[in-house]
Protein backbone atom coordinates (compact mmCIF):
# COMPACT_ATOMS: atom_id res chain seq x y z
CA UNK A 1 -24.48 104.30 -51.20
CA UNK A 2 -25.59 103.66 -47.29
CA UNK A 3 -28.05 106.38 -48.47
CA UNK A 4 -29.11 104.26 -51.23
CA UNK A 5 -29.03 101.29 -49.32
CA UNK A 6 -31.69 103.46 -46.74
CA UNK A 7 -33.83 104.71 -49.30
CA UNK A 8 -34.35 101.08 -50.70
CA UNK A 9 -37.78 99.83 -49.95
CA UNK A 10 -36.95 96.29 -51.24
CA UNK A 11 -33.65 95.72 -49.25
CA UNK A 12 -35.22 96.56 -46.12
CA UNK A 13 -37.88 94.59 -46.87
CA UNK A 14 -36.25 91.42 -47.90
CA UNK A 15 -34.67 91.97 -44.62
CA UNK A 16 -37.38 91.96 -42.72
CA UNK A 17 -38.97 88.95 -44.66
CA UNK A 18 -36.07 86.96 -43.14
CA UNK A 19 -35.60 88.11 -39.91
CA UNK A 20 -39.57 86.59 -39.74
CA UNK A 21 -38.69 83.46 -41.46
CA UNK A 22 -35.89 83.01 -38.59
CA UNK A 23 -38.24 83.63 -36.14
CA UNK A 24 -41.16 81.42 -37.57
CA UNK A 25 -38.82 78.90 -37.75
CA UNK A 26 -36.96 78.92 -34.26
CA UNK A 27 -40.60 79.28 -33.06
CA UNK A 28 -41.79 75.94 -34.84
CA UNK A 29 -38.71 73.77 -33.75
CA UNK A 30 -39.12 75.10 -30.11
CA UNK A 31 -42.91 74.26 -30.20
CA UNK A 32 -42.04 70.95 -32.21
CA UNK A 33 -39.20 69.40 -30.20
CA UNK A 34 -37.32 69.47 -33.70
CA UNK A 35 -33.48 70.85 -34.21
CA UNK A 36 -31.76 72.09 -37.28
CA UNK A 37 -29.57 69.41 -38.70
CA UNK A 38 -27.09 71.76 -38.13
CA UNK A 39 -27.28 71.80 -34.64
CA UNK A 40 -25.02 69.82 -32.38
CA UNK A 41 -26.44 67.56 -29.31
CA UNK A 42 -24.91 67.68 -26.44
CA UNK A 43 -25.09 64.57 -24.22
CA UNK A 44 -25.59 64.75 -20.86
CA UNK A 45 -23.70 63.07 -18.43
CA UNK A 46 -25.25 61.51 -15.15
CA UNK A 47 -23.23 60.69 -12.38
CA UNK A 48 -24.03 57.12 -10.94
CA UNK A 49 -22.81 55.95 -7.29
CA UNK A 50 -19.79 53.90 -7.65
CA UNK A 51 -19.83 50.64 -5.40
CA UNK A 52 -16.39 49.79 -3.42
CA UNK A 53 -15.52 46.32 -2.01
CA UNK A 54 -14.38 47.41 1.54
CA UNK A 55 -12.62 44.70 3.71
CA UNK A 56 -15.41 44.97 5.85
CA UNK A 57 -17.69 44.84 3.03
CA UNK A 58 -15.72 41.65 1.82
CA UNK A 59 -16.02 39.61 5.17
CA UNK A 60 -19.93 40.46 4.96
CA UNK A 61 -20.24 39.35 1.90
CA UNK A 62 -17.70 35.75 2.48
CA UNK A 63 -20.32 35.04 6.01
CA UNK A 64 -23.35 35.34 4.03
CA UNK A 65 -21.65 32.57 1.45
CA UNK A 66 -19.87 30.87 3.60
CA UNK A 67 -22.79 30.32 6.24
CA UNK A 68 -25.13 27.88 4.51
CA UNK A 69 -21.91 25.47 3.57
CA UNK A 70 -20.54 25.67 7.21
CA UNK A 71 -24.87 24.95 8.10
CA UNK A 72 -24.85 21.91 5.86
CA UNK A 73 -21.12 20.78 6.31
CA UNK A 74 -22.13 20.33 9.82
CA UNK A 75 -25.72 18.79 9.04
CA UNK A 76 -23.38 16.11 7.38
CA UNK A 77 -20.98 15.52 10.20
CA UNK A 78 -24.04 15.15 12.94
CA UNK A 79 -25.79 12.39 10.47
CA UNK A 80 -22.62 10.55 10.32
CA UNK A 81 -21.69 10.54 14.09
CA UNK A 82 -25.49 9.66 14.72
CA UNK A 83 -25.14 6.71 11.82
CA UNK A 84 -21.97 5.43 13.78
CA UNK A 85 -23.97 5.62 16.94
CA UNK A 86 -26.46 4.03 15.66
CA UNK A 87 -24.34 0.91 13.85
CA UNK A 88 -22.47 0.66 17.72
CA UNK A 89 -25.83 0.36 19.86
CA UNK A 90 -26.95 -1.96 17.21
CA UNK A 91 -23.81 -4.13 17.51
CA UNK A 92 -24.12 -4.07 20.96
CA UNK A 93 -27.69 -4.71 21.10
CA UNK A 94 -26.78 -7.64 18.70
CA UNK A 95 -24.42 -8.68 21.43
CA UNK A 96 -26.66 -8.84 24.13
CA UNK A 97 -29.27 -10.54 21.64
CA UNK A 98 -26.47 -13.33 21.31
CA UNK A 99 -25.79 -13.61 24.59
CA UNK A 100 -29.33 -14.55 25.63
CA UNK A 101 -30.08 -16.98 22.98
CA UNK A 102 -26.83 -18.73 24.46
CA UNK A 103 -28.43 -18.45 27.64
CA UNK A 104 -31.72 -19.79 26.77
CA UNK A 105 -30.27 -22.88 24.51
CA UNK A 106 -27.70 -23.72 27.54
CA UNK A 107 -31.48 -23.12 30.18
CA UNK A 108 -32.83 -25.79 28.11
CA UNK A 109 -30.27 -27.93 28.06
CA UNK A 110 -30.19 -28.14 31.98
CA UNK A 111 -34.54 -28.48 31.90
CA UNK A 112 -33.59 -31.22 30.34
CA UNK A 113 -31.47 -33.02 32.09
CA UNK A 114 -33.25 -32.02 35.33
CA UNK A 115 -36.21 -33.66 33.61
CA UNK A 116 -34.43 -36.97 32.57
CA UNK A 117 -33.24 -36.96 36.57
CA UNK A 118 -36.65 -36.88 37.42
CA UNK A 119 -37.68 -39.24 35.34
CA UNK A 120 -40.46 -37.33 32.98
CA UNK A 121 -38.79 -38.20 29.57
CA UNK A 122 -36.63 -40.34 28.90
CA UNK A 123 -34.08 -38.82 25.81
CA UNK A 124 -36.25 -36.35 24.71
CA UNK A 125 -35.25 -32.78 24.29
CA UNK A 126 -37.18 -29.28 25.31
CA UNK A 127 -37.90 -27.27 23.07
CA UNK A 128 -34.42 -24.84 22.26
CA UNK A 129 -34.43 -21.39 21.09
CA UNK A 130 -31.08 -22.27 18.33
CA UNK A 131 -31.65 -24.66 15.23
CA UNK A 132 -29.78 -27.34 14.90
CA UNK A 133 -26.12 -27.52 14.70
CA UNK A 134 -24.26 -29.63 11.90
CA UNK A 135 -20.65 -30.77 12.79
CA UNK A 136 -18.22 -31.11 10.28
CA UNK A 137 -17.97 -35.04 11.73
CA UNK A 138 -21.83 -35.47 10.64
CA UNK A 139 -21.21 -33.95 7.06
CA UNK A 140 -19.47 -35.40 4.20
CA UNK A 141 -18.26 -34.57 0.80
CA UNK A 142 -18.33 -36.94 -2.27
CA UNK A 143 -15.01 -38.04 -3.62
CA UNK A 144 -13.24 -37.87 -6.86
CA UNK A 145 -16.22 -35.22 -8.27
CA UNK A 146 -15.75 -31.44 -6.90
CA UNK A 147 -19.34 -31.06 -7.64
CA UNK A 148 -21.43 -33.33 -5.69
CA UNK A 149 -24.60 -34.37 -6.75
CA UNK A 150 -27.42 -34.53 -4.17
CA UNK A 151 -31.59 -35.48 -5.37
CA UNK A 152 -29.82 -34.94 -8.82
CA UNK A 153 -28.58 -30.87 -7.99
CA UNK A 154 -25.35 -29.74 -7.75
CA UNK A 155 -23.99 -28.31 -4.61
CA UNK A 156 -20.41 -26.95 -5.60
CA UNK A 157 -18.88 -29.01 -3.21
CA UNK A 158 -20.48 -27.68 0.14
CA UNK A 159 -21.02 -30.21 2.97
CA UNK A 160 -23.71 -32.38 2.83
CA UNK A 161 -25.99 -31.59 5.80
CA UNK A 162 -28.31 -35.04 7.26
CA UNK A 163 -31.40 -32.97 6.68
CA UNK A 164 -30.58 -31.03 3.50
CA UNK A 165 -32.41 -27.16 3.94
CA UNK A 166 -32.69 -24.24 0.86
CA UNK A 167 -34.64 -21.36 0.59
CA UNK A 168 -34.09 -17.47 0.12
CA UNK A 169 -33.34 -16.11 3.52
CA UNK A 170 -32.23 -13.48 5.71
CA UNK A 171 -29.38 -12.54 8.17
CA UNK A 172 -31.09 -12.73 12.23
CA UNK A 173 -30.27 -9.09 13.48
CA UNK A 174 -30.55 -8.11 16.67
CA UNK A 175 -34.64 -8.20 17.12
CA UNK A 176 -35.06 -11.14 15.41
CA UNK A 177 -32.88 -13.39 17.94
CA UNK A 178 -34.50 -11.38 21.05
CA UNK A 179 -38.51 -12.41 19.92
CA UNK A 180 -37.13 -15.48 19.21
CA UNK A 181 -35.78 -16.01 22.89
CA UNK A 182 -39.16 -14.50 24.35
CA UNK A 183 -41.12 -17.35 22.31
CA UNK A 184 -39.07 -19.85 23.75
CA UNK A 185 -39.47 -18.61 27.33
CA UNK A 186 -43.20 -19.55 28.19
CA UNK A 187 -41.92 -23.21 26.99
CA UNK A 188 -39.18 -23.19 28.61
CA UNK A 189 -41.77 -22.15 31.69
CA UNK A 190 -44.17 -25.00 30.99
CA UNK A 191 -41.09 -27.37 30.59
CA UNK A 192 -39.58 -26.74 33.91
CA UNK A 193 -43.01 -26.94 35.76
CA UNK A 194 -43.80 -30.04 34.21
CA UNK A 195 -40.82 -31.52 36.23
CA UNK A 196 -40.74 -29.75 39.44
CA UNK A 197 -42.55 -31.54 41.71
CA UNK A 198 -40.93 -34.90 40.71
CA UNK A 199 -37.54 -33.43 40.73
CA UNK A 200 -38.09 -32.31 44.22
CA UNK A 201 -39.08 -36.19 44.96
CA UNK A 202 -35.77 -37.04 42.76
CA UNK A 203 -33.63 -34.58 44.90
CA UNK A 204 -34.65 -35.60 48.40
CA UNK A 205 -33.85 -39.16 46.91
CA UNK A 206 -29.99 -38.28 45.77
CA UNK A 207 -29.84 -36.76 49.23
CA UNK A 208 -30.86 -39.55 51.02
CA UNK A 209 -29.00 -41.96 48.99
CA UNK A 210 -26.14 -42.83 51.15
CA UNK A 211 -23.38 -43.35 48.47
CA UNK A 212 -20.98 -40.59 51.05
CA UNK A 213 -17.75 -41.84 52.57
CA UNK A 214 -18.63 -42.42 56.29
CA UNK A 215 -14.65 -40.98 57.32
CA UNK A 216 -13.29 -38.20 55.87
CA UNK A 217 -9.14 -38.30 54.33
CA UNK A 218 -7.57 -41.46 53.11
CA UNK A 219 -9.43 -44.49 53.65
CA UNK A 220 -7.72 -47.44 55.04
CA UNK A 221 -9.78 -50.63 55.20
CA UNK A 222 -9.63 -53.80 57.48
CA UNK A 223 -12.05 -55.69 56.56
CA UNK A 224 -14.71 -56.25 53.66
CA UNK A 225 -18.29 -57.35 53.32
CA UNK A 226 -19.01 -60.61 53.17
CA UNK A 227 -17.03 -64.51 54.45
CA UNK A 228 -13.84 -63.62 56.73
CA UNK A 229 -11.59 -65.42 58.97
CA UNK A 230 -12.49 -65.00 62.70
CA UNK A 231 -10.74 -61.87 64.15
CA UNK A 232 -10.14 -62.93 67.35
CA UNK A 233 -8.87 -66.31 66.09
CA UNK A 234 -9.69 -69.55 67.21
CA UNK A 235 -10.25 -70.47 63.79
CA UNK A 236 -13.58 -70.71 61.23
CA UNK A 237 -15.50 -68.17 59.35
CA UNK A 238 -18.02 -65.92 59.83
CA UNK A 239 -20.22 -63.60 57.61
CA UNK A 240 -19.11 -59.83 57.71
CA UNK A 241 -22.50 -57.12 57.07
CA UNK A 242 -20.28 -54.27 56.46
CA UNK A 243 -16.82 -52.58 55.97
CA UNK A 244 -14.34 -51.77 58.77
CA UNK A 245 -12.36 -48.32 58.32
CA UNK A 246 -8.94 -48.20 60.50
CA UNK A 247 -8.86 -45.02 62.43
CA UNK A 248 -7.61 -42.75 65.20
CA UNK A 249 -9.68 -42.65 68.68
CA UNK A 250 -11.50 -39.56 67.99
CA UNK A 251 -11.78 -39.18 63.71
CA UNK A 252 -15.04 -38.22 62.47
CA UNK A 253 -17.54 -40.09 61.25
CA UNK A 254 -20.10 -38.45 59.10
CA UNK A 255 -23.47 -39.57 58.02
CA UNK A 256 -23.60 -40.77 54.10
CA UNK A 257 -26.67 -38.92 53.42
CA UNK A 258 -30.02 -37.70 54.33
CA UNK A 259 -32.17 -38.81 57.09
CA UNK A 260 -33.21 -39.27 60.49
CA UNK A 261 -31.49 -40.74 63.62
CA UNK A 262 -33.35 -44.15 64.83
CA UNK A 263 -30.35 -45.26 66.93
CA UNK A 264 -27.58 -43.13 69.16
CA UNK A 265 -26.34 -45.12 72.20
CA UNK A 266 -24.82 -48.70 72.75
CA UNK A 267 -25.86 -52.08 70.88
CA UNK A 268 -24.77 -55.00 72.03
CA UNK A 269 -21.08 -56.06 70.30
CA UNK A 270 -21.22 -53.10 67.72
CA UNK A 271 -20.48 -50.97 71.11
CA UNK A 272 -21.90 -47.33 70.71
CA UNK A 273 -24.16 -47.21 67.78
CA UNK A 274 -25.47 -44.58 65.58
CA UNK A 275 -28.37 -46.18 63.04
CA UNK A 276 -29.79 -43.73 60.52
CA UNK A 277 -33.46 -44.07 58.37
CA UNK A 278 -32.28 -42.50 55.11
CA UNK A 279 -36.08 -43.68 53.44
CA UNK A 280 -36.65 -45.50 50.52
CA UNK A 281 -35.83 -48.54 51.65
CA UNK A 282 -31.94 -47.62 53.19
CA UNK A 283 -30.64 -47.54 56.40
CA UNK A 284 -27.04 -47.17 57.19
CA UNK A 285 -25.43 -48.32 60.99
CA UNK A 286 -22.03 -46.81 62.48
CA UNK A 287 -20.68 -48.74 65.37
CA UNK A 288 -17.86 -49.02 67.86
CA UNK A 289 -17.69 -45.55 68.66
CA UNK A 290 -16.06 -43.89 71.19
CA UNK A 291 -18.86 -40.70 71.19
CA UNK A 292 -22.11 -40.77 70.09
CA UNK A 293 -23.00 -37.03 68.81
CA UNK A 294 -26.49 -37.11 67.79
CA UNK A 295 -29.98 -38.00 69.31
CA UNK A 296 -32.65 -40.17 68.50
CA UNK A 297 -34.91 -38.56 65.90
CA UNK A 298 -32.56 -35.95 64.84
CA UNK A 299 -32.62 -34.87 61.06
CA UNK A 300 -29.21 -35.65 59.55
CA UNK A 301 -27.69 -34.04 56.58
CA UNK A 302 -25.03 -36.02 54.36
CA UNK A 303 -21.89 -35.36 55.66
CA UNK A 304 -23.16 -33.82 59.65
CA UNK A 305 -20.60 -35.32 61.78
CA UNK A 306 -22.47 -38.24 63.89
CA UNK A 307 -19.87 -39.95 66.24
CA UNK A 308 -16.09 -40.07 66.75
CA UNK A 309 -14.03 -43.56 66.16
CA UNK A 310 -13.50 -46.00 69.13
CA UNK A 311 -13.09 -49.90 69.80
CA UNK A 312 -16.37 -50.15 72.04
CA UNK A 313 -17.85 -53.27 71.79
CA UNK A 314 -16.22 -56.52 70.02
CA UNK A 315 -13.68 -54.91 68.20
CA UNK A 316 -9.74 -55.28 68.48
CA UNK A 317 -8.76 -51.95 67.86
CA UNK A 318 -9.90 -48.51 67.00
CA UNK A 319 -12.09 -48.72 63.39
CA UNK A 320 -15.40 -47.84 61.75
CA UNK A 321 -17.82 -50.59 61.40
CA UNK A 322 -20.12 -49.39 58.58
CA UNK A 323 -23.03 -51.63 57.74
CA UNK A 324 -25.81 -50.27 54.87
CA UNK A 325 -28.96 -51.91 54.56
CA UNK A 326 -31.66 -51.93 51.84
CA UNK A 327 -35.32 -53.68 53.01
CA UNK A 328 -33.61 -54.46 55.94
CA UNK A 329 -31.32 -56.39 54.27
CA UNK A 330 -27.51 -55.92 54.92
CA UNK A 331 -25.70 -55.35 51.25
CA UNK A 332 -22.29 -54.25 50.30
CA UNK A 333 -21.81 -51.12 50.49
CA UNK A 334 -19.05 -51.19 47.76
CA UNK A 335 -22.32 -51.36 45.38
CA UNK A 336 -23.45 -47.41 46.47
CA UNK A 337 -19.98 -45.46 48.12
CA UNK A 338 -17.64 -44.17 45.77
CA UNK A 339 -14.79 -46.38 46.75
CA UNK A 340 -11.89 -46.72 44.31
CA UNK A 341 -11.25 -50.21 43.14
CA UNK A 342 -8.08 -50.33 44.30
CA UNK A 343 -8.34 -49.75 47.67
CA UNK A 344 -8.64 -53.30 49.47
CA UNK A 345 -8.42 -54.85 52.62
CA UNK A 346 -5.62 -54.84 54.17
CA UNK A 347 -6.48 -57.47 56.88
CA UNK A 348 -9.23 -58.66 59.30
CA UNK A 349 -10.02 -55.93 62.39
């Protein structure tokens, strides 16, 4: 048989035949790409890095969050603590604002009545920073109706102001009361000008208008202006041009305002005499001293000491004769001094 088998052309030859087939074919799938269906793929496996969350790793990672929060977090916090800033300087600012247009209104107030002193108007007002104030006394509200009815609107019941006012408006801030005090200044300026120079002529009057007390304390009178019996008896009248004031040997005497010494030395019965020029038309005379303490021509201010009480002269006992005199004539000087009503004569001195 394997003879048979060796001797067979055709065997060996079909064979052959395949062995070439098998090697045709392995050569056209390897030049192809191509695989038997029979063949098995075998996938193949990569290895890719695997990524671990370390603890450092995990405290990178939470900064690089956490960072732009904790950025705007405290963006937040410095705009608030700037906006309270802010709202404080502009309540204090407000405060000062206040304060000067209280300042200027109560300025203007004062120009004014410095200007009525002087006597360049007469009840009218300068010009004042605030509006006008409405007192609950100069307001009313209708009765019986809780709507009152005013030019034929409806107010709800609010006060009725003398010069009724409307309008859309505005809250003053700070700013607004500040240029509102600065426009009032240059007026306030002009106002207070305007009256200067006759206020100083108004002052120097008031100075010199001798309306003092001529003894300083209590004042105890003797004797009053005008008809009294004879002090040193013997009966009948005689005309009085002054006050007497009882002292002590030695008291004070002070001048009653202003002016300028035209008599320090004796004068007949009024003993030692002190007269004083207070201008516009006044003079005033202190006599029976016992010490003269000014000089002829001296410049006297109201209340300078000028002598010391006495009983030189005709007098019966240590007093004050005080005699004021307008245009040379003697008047009482109850009309100018400050005496209280009550306080009389107690008796002829």
């Amino acid at each position: 048989m394997r003879q048979q088998l060796i001797d067979n052309p055709s065997t060996s030859s079909t064979r052959s035949a395949r062995r070439r087939r098998g090697k045709g074919r392995a050569s056209l799938q390897a030049s192809t790409g191509c695989v038997s269906s029979r063949q098995v793929f075998q996938p193949t496996t990569r290895h890719q890095p695997k990524f671990t969350l370390t603890p450092v790793r995990k405290v990178v990672i939470s900064l690089v969050m956490l960072a732009p929060m904790a950025a705007l977090g405290t963006l937040c916090y410095a705009l608030v603590e700037n906006n309270l800033k802010l709202h404080q300087k502009n309540d204090e600012l407000t405060g000062i604002a206040n304060e000067v247009r209280t300042e200027i209104d109560l300025l203007s107030e004062e120009i004014e009545t410095l200007q009525q002193r002087a006597g360049v108007v007469e009840g009218t007002a300068t010009p004042k920073a605030g509006a006008a104030k409405v007192s609950s006394a100069d307001s009313g509200k209708s009765e019986g109706n809780p709507a009152s009815v005013s030019g034929g609107f409806e107010t709800g019941g609010f006060e009725q102001s003398p010069s009724p006012r409307g309008g859309l408006a505005r809250e003053a801030d700070a700013l607004d009361l500040l240029e509102d005090a600065k426009a009032q200044v240059p007026k306030l300026n002009k106002a207070l000008e305007s009256a200067a120079k006759p206020l100083e002529a108004t002052l120097a009057a008031e100075a010199a208008y001798p309306n003092g007390l001529p003894m300083t304390g209590s004042l105890d009178i003797s004797s009053e202006f005008g008809l009294r019996n004879n002090p040193f008896g013997g009966g009948g009248f005689e005309v009085h041009e002054g006050m007497d004031f009882i002292g002590n040997v030695g008291d004070i005497i002070a001048a009653t305002g202003d002016g300028v010494v035209t008599l320090a030395g004796p004068n007949g019965g009024y003993g030692n005499t002190v007269t004083i020029d207070h201008g516009y038309g006044y003079e005033t005379l202190y006599a029976h001293m016992s010490k003269v303490s000014v000089k002829v021509g001296d410049r006297i201010k109201r209340g300078q000491i000028v002598g010391h009480v006495g009983s030189t002269g005709r007098s019966s006992g240590p007093h004050l004769h005080y005699s004021l005199y307008k245009d040379k004539k003697a008047i009482n000087p109850r009309q100018v001094m400050n005496i209280p009503k009550n306080v009389l004569a107690a008796g002829s001195r």
